[in-house]
C-alpha atoms as a PDB file:
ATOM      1  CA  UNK A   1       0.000   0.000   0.000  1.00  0.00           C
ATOM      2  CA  UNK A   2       2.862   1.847   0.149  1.00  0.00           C
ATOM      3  CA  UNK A   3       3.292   4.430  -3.509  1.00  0.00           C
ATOM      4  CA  UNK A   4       6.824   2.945  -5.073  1.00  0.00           C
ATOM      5  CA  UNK A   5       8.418   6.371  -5.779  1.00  0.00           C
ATOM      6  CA  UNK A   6      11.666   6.411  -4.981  1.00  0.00           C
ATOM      7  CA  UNK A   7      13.896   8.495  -3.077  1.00  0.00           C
ATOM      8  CA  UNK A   8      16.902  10.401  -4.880  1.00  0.00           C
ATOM      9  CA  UNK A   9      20.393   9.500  -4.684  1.00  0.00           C
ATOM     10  CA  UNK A  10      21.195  12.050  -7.450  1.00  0.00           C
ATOM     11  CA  UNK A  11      19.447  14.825  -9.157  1.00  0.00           C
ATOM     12  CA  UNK A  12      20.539  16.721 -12.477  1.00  0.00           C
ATOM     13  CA  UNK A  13      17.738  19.265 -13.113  1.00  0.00           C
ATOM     14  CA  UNK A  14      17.828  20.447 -16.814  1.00  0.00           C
ATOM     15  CA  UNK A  15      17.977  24.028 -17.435  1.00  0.00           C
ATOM     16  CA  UNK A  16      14.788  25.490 -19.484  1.00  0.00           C
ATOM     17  CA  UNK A  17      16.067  26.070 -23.021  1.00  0.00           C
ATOM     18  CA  UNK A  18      13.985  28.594 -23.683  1.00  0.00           C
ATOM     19  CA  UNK A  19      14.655  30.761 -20.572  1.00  0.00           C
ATOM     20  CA  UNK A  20      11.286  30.558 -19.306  1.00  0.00           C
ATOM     21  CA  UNK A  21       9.765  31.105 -15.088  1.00  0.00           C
ATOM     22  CA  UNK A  22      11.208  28.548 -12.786  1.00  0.00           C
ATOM     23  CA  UNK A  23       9.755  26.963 -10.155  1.00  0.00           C
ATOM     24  CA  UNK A  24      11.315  25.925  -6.827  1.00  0.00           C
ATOM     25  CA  UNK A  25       9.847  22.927  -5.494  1.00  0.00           C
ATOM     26  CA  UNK A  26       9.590  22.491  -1.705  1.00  0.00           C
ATOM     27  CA  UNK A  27       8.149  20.290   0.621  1.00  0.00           C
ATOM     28  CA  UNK A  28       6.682  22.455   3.698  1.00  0.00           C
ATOM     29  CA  UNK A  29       5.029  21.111   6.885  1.00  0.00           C
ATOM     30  CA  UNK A  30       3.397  23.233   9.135  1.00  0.00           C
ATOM     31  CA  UNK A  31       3.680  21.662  13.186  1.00  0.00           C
ATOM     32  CA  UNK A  32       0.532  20.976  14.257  1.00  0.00           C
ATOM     33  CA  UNK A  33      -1.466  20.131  11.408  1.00  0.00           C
ATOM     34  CA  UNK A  34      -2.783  16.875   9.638  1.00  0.00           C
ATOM     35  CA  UNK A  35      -2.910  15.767   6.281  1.00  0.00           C
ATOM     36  CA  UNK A  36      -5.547  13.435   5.591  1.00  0.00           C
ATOM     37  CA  UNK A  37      -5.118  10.764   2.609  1.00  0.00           C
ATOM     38  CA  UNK A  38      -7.342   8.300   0.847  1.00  0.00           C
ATOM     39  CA  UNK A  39      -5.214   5.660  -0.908  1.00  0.00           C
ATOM     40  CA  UNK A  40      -6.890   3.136  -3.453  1.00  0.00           C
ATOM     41  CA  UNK A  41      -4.891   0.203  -5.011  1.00  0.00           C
ATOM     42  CA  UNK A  42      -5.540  -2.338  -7.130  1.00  0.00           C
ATOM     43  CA  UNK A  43      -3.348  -5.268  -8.916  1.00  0.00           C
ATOM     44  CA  UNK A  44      -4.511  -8.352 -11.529  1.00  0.00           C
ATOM     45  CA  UNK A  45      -2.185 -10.595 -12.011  1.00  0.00           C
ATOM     46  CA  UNK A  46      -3.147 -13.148 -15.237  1.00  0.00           C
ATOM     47  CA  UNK A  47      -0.651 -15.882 -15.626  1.00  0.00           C
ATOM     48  CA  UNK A  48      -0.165 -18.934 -17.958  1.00  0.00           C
ATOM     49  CA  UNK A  49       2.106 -21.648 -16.563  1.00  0.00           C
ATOM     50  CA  UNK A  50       2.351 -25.056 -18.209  1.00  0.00           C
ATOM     51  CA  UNK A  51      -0.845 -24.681 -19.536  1.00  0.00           C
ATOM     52  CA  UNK A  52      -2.890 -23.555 -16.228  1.00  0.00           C
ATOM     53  CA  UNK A  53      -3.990 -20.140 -16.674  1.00  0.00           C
ATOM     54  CA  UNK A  54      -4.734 -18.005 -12.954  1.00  0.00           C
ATOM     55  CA  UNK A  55      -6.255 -14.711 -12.799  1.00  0.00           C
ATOM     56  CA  UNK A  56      -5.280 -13.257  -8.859  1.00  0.00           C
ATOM     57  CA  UNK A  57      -6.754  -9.764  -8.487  1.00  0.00           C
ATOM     58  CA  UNK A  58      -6.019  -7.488  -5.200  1.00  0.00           C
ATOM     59  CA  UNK A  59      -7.805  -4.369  -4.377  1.00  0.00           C
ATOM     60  CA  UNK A  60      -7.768  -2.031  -1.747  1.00  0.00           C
ATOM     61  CA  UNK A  61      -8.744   1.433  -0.205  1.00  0.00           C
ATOM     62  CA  UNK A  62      -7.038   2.834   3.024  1.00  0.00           C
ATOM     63  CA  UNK A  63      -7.108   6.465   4.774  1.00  0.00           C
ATOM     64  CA  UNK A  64      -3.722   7.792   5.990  1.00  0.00           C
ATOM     65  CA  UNK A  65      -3.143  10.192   8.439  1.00  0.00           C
ATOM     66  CA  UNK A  66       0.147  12.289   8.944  1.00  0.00           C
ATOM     67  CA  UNK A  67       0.484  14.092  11.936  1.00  0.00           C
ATOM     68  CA  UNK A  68       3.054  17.430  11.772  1.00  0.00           C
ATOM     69  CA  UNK A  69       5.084  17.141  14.929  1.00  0.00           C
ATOM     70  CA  UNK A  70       7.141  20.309  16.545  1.00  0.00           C
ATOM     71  CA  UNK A  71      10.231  20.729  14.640  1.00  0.00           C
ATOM     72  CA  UNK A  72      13.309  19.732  17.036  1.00  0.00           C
ATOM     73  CA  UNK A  73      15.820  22.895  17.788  1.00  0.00           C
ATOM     74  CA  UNK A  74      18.358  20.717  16.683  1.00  0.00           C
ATOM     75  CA  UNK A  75      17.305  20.183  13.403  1.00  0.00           C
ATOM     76  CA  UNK A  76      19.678  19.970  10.372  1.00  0.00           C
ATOM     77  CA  UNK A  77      19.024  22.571   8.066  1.00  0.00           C
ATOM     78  CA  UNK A  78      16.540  21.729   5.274  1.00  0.00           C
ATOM     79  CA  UNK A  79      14.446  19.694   7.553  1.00  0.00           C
ATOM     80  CA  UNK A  80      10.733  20.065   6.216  1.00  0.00           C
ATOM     81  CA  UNK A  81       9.409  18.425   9.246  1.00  0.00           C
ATOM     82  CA  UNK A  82       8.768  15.690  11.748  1.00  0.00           C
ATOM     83  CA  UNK A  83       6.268  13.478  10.933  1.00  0.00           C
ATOM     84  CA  UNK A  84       3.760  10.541  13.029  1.00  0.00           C
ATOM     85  CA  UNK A  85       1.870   8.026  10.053  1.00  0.00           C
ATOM     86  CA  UNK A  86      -1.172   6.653  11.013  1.00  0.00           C
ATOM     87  CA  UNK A  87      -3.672   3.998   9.582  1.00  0.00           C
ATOM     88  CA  UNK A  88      -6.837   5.137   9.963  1.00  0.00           C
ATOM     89  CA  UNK A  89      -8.912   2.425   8.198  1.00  0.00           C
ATOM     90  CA  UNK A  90      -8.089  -0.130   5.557  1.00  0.00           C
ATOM     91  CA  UNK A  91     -10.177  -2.282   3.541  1.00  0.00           C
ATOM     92  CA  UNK A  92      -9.078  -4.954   1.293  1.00  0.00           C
ATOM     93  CA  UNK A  93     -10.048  -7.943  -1.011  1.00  0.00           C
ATOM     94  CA  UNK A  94      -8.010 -10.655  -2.683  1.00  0.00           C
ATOM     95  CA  UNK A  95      -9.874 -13.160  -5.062  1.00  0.00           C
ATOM     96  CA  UNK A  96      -8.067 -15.930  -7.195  1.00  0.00           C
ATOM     97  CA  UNK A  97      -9.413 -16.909 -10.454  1.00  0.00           C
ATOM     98  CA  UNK A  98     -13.805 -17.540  -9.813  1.00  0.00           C
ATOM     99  CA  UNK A  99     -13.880 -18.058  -6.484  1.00  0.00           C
ATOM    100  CA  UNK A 100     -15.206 -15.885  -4.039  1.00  0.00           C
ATOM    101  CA  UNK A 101     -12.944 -13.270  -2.439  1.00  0.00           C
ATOM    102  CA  UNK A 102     -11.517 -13.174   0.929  1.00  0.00           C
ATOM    103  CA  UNK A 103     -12.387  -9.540   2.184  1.00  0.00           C
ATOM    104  CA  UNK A 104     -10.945  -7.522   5.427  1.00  0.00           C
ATOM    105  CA  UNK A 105     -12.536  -4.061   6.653  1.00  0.00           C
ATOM    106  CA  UNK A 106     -11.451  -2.494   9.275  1.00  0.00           C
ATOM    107  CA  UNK A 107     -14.782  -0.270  10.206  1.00  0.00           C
ATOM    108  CA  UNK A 108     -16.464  -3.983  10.867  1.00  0.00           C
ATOM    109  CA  UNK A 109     -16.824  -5.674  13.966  1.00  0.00           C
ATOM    110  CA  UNK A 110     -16.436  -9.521  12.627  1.00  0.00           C
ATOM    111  CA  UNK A 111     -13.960 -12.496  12.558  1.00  0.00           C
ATOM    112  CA  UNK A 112     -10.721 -11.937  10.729  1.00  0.00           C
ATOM    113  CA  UNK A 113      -9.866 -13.649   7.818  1.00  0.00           C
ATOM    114  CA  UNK A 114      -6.382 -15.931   7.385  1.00  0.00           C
ATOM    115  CA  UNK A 115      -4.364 -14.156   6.058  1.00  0.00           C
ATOM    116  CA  UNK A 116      -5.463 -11.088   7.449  1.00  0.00           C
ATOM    117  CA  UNK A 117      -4.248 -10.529  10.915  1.00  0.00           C
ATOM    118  CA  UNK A 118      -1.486  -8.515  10.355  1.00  0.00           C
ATOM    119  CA  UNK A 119      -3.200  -6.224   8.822  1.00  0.00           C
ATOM    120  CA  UNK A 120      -5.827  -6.113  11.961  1.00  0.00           C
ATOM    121  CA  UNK A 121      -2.808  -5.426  14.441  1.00  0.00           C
ATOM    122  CA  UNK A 122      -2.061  -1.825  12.977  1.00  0.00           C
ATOM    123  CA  UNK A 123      -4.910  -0.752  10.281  1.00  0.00           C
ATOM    124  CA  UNK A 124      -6.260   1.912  13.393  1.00  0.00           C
ATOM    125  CA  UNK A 125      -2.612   2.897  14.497  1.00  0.00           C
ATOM    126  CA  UNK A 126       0.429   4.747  14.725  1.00  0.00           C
ATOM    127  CA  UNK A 127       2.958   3.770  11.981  1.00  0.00           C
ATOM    128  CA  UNK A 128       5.943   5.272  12.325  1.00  0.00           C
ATOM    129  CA  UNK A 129       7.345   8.603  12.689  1.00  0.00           C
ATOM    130  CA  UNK A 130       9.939  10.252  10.518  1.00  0.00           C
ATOM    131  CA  UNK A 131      12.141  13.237   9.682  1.00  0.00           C
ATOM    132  CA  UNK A 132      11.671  14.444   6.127  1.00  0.00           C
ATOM    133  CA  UNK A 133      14.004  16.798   4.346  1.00  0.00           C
ATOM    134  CA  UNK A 134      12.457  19.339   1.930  1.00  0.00           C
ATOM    135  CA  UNK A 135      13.450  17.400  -0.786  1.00  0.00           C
ATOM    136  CA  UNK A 136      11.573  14.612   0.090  1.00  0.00           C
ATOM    137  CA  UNK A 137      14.471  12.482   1.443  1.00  0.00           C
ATOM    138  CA  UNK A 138      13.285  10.338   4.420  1.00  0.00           C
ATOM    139  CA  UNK A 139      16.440  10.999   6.468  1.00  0.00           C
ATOM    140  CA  UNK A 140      15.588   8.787   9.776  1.00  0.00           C
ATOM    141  CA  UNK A 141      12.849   6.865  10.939  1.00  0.00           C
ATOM    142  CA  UNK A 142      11.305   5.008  13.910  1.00  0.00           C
ATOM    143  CA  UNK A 143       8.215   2.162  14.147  1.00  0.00           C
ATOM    144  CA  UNK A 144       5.837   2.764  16.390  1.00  0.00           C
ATOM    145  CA  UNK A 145       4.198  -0.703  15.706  1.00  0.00           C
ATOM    146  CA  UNK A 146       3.653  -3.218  18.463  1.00  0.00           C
ATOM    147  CA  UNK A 147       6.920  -5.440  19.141  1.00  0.00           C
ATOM    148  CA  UNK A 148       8.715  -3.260  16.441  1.00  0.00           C
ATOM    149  CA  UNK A 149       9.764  -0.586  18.503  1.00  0.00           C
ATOM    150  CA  UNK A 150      13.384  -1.618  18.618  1.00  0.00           C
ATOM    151  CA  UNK A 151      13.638  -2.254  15.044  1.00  0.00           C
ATOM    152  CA  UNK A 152      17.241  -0.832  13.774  1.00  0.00           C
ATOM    153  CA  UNK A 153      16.212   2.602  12.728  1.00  0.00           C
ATOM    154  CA  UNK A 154      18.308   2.618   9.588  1.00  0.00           C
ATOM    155  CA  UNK A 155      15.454  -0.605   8.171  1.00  0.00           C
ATOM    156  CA  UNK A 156      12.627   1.443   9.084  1.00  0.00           C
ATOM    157  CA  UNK A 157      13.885   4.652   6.977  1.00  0.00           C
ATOM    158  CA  UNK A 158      14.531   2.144   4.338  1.00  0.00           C
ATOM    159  CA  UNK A 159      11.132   1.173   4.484  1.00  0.00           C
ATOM    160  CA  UNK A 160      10.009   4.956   4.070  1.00  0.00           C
ATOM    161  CA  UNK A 161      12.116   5.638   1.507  1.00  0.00           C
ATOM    162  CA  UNK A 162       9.621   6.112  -1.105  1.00  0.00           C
ATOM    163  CA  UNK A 163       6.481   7.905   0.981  1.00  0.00           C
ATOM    164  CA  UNK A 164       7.592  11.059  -1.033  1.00  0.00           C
ATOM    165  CA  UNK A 165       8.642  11.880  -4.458  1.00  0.00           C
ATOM    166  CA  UNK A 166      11.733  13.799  -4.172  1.00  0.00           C
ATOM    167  CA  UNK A 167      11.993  17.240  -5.852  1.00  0.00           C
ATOM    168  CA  UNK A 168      15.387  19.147  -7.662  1.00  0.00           C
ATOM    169  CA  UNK A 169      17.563  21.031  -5.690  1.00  0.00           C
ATOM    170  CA  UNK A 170      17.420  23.907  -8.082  1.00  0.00           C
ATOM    171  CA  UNK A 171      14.486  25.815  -9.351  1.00  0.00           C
ATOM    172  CA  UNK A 172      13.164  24.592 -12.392  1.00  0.00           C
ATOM    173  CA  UNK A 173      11.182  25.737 -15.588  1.00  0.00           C
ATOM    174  CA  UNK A 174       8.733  23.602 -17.455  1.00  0.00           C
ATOM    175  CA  UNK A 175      10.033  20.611 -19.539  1.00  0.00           C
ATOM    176  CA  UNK A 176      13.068  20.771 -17.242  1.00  0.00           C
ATOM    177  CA  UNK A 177      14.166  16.687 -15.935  1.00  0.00           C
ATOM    178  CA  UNK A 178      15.913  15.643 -13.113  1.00  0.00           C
ATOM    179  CA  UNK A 179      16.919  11.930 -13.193  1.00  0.00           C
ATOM    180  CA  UNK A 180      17.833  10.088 -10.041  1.00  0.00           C
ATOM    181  CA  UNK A 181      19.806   6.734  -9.558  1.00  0.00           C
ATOM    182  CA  UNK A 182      19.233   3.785  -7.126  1.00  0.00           C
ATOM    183  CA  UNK A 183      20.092   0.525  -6.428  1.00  0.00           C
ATOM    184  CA  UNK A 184      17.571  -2.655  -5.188  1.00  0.00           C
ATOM    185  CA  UNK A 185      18.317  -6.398  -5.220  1.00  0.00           C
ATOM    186  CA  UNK A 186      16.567  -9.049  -7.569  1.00  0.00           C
ATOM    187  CA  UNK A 187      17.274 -12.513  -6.063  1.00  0.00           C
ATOM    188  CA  UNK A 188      19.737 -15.173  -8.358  1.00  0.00           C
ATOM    189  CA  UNK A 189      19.579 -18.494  -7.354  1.00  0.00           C
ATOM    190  CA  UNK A 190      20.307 -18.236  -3.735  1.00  0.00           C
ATOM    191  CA  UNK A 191      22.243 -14.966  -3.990  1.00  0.00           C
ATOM    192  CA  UNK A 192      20.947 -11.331  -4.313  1.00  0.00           C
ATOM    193  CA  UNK A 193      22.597  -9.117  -6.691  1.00  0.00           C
ATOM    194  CA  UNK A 194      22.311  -5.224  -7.384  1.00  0.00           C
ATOM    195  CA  UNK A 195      19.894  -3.596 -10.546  1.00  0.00           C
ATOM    196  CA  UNK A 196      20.513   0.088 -11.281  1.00  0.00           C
ATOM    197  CA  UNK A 197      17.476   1.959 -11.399  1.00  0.00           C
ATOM    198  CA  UNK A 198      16.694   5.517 -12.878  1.00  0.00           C
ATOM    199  CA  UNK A 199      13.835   7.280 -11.666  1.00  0.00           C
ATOM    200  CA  UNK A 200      13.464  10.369 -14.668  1.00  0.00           C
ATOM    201  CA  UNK A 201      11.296  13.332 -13.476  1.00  0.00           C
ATOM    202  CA  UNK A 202       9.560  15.787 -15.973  1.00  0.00           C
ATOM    203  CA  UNK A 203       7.866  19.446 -15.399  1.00  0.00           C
ATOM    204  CA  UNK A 204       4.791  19.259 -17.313  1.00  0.00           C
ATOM    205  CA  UNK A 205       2.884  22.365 -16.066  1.00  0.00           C
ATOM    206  CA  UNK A 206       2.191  24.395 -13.831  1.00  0.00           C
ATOM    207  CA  UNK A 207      -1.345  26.117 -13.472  1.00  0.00           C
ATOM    208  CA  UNK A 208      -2.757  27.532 -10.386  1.00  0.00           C
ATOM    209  CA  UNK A 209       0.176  26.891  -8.363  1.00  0.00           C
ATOM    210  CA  UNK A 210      -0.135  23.433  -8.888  1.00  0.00           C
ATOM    211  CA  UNK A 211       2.698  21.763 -10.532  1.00  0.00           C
ATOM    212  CA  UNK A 212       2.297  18.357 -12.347  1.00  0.00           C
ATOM    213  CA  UNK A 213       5.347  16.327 -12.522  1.00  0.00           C
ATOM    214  CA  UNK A 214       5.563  13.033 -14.889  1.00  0.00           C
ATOM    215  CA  UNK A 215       7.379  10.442 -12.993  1.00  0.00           C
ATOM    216  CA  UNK A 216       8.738   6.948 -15.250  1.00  0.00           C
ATOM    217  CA  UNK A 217      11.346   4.426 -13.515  1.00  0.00           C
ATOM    218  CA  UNK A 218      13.660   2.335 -15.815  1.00  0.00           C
ATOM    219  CA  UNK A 219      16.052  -0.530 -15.144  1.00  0.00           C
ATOM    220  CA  UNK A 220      19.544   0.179 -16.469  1.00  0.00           C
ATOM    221  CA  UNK A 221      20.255  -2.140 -17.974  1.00  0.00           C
ATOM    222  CA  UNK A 222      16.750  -3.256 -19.259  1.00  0.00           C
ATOM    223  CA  UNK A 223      16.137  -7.113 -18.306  1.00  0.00           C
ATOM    224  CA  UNK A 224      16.161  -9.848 -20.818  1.00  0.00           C
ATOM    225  CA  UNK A 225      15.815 -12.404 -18.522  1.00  0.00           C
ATOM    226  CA  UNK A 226      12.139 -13.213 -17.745  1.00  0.00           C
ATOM    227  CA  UNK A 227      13.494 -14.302 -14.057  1.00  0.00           C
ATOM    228  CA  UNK A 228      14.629 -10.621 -13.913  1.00  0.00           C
ATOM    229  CA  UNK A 229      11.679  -9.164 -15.768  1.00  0.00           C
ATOM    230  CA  UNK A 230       9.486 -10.607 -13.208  1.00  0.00           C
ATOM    231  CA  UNK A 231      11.107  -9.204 -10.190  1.00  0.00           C
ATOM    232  CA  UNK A 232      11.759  -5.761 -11.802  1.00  0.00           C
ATOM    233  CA  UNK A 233       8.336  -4.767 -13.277  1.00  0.00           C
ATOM    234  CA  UNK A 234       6.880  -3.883  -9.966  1.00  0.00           C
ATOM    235  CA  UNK A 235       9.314  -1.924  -9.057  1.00  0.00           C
ATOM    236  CA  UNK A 236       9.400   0.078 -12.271  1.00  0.00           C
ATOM    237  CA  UNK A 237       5.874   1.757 -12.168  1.00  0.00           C
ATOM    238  CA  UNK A 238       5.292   5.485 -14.083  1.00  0.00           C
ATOM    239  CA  UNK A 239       2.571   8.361 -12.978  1.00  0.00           C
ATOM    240  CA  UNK A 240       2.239  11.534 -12.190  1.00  0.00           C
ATOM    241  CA  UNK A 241       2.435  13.616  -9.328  1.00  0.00           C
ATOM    242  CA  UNK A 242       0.295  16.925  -8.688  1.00  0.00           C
ATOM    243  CA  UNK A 243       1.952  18.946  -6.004  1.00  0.00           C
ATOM    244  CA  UNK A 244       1.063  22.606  -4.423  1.00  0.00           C
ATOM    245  CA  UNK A 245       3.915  24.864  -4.921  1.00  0.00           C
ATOM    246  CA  UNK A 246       3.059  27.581  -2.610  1.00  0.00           C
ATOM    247  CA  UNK A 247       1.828  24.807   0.215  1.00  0.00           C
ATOM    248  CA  UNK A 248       4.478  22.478  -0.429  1.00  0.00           C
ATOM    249  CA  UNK A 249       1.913  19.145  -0.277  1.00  0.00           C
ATOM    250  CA  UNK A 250       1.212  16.473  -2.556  1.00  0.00           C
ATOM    251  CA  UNK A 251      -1.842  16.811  -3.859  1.00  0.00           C
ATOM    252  CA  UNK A 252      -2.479  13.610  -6.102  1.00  0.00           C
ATOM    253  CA  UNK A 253      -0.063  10.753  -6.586  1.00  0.00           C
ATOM    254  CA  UNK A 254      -0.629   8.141  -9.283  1.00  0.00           C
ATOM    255  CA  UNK A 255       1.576   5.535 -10.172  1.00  0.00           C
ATOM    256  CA  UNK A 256       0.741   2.511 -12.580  1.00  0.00           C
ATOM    257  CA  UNK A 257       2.483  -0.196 -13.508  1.00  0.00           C
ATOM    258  CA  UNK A 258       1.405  -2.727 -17.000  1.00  0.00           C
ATOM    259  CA  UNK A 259       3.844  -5.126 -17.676  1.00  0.00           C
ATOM    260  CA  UNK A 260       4.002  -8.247 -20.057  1.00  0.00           C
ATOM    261  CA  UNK A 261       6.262 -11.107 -19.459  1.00  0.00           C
ATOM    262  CA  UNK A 262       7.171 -14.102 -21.735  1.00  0.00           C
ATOM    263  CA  UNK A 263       8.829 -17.216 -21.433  1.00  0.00           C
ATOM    264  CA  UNK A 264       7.243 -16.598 -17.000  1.00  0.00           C
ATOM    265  CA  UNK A 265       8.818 -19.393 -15.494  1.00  0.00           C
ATOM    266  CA  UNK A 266       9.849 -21.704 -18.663  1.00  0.00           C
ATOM    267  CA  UNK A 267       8.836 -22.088 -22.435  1.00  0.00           C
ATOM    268  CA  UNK A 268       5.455 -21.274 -22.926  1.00  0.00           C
ATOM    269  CA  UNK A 269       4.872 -19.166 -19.754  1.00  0.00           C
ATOM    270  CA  UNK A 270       3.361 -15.995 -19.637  1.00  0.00           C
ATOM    271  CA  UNK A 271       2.726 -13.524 -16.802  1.00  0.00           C
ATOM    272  CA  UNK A 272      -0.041 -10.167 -17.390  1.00  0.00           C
ATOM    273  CA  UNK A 273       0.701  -7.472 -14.619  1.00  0.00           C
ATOM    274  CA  UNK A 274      -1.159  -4.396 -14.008  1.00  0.00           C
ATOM    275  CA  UNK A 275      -1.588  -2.560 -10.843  1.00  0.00           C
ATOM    276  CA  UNK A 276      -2.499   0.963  -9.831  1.00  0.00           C
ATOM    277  CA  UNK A 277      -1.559   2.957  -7.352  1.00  0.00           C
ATOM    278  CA  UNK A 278      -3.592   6.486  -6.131  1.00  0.00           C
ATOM    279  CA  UNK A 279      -3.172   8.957  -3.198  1.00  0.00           C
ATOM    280  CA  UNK A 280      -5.280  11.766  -2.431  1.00  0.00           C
ATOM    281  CA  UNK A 281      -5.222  14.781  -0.187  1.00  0.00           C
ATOM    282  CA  UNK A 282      -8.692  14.618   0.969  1.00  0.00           C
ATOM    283  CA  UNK A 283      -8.135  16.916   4.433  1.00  0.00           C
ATOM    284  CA  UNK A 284      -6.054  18.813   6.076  1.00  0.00           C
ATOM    285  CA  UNK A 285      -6.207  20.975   9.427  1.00  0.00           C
ATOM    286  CA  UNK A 286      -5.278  21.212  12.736  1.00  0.00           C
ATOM    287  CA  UNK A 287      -4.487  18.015  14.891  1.00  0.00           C
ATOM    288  CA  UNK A 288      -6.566  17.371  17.984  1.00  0.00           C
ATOM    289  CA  UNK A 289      -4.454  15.813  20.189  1.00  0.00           C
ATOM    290  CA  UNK A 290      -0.449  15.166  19.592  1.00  0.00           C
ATOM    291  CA  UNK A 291       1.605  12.544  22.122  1.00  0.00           C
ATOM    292  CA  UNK A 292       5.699  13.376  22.278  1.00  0.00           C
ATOM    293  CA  UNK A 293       7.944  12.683  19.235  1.00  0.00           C
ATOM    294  CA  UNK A 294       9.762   9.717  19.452  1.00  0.00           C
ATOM    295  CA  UNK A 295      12.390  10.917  16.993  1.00  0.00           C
ATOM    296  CA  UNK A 296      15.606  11.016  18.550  1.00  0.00           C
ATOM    297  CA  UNK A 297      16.552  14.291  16.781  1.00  0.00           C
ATOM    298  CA  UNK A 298      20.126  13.831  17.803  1.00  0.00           C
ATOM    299  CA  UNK A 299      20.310  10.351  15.348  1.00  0.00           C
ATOM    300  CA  UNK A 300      19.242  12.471  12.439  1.00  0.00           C
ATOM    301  CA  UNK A 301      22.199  12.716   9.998  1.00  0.00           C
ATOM    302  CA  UNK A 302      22.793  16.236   8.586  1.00  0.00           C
ATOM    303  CA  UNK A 303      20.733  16.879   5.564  1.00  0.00           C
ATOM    304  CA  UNK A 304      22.999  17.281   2.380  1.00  0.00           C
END
């Protein structure tokens, strides 16, 4: 449920040929607010293996809450803010092939279904709480989930990693692109080896303040192997992102992902995937009640 936007390790924003207005792109968080989002999902997954087709098909709709936390006086400069996720409700369905789905909702007082109970433990409760740069860069990160407290905070800010789209660190025009590298692991046999990603970033428009930002991921090099194509196409999704420019919120997030794999698993295989990903601001105002950060400020490394 998490959008798989992915967090900059390099940024070269393009110059606008033509001289024209730039734009500089900020996240801004204002302490004790709340952003409210609805999040809908949805993936099919039609496969063709030896000769037995399956059709799995996951949906899902969640409300996320971010809470803006006082900004520690220690702070690294170009900290946008402190921030407490929460899970507010969740609902979810999973059906394979004709039979009926198995269903979870959160607002509904009635047994859990397998599979399900993790989801029950946290879908009305405090995630985690991080420090965000106003780039976007996730720069630490604690759980606040039950038994996970202790969780080495450098796996948890890993985990967060791609909550928001990062931005340039110059102002930009329209049509300008900033292209960001990254590295994730695909599995081999029994080993796990690096695949360069690039994440390439284009200026649309902006109207109304609002700036919409085309967002495609690639893998460099482009897989051949279907073992690799498998692995890599949901991690390779492309959207767009509206964002507020004076604000410095995300207004809409979509990111999609349609992929086509043959020779899935042997000769004859094939393997459909399409999924969709969609985040809304739906709310935003003051929060009612705020508990202490649990940020250690002082583990925050300086923001670059």
């Amino acid at each position: 449920m998490t959008p798989l936007l992915l967090a900059a390790l390099s940024l070269v924003p393009l110059a606008d040929p033509a001289g024209g207005e730039t734009h500089l792109l900020r996240y801004k968080f204002e302490p004790g607010t709340s952003l409210r989002h609805e999040i809908a999902t949805s993936a099919t997954i039609d496969s063709l293996l030896q000769g037995t087709a399956q059709i799995v098909q996951n949906s899902g709709s969640t409300v996320q809450r971010i809470d803006v936390l006082p900004l520690p006086a220690d702070a690294p400069e170009g900290t946008a803010g402190v921030l407490r996720v929460h899970s507010e409700k969740v609902k979810l369905s999973a059906q394979f092939d004709a039979q009926p789905p198995t269903t979870y909702d959160s607002e509904k007082d009635e047994p859990v279904a397998d599979g399900y109970q993790a989801v029950d433990q946290v879908a009305k409760a405090p995630l985690g709480e991080l420090t965000v740069s106003e780039l976007g860069e996730v720069t630490h990160a604690v759980s606040l989930l039950p038994g996970m407290e202790q969780v080495d905070s450098k796996k948890v800010t890993e985990g967060y990693r791609d909550l928001f789209p990062s931005l340039p660190a110059e102002p930009v025009a329209v049509g300008a692109v900033w292209d960001e590298s990254l590295t994730v692991r695909v599995q081999e046999g029994k080993l796990l080896k690096p695949w360069k990603l690039r994440r390439r970033s284009t200026l649309e428009k902006v109207e109304d303040g609002v700036a919409t930002i085309a967002v495609t991921i690639t893998p460099l090099p482009p897989p051949t192997d279907p073992v690799f194509q498998e692995q890599l196409a949901m991690k390779c999704p492309s959207g767009v992102v509206e964002f507020d420019v004076e604000k410095g919120r995300i207004l809409m997030l979509r990111a999609d992902v349609d992929a086509e794999i043959v020779g899935f698993r042997g000769p004859g295989g094939l393997l459909k995937l399409k999924s969709s990903h969609v985040q809304r601001l739906v709310e935003s105002g003051p929060t009612e009640t705020l508990a202490p950060a649990r940020t250690a400020s002082s583990d925050v490394a300086e923001i670059r």
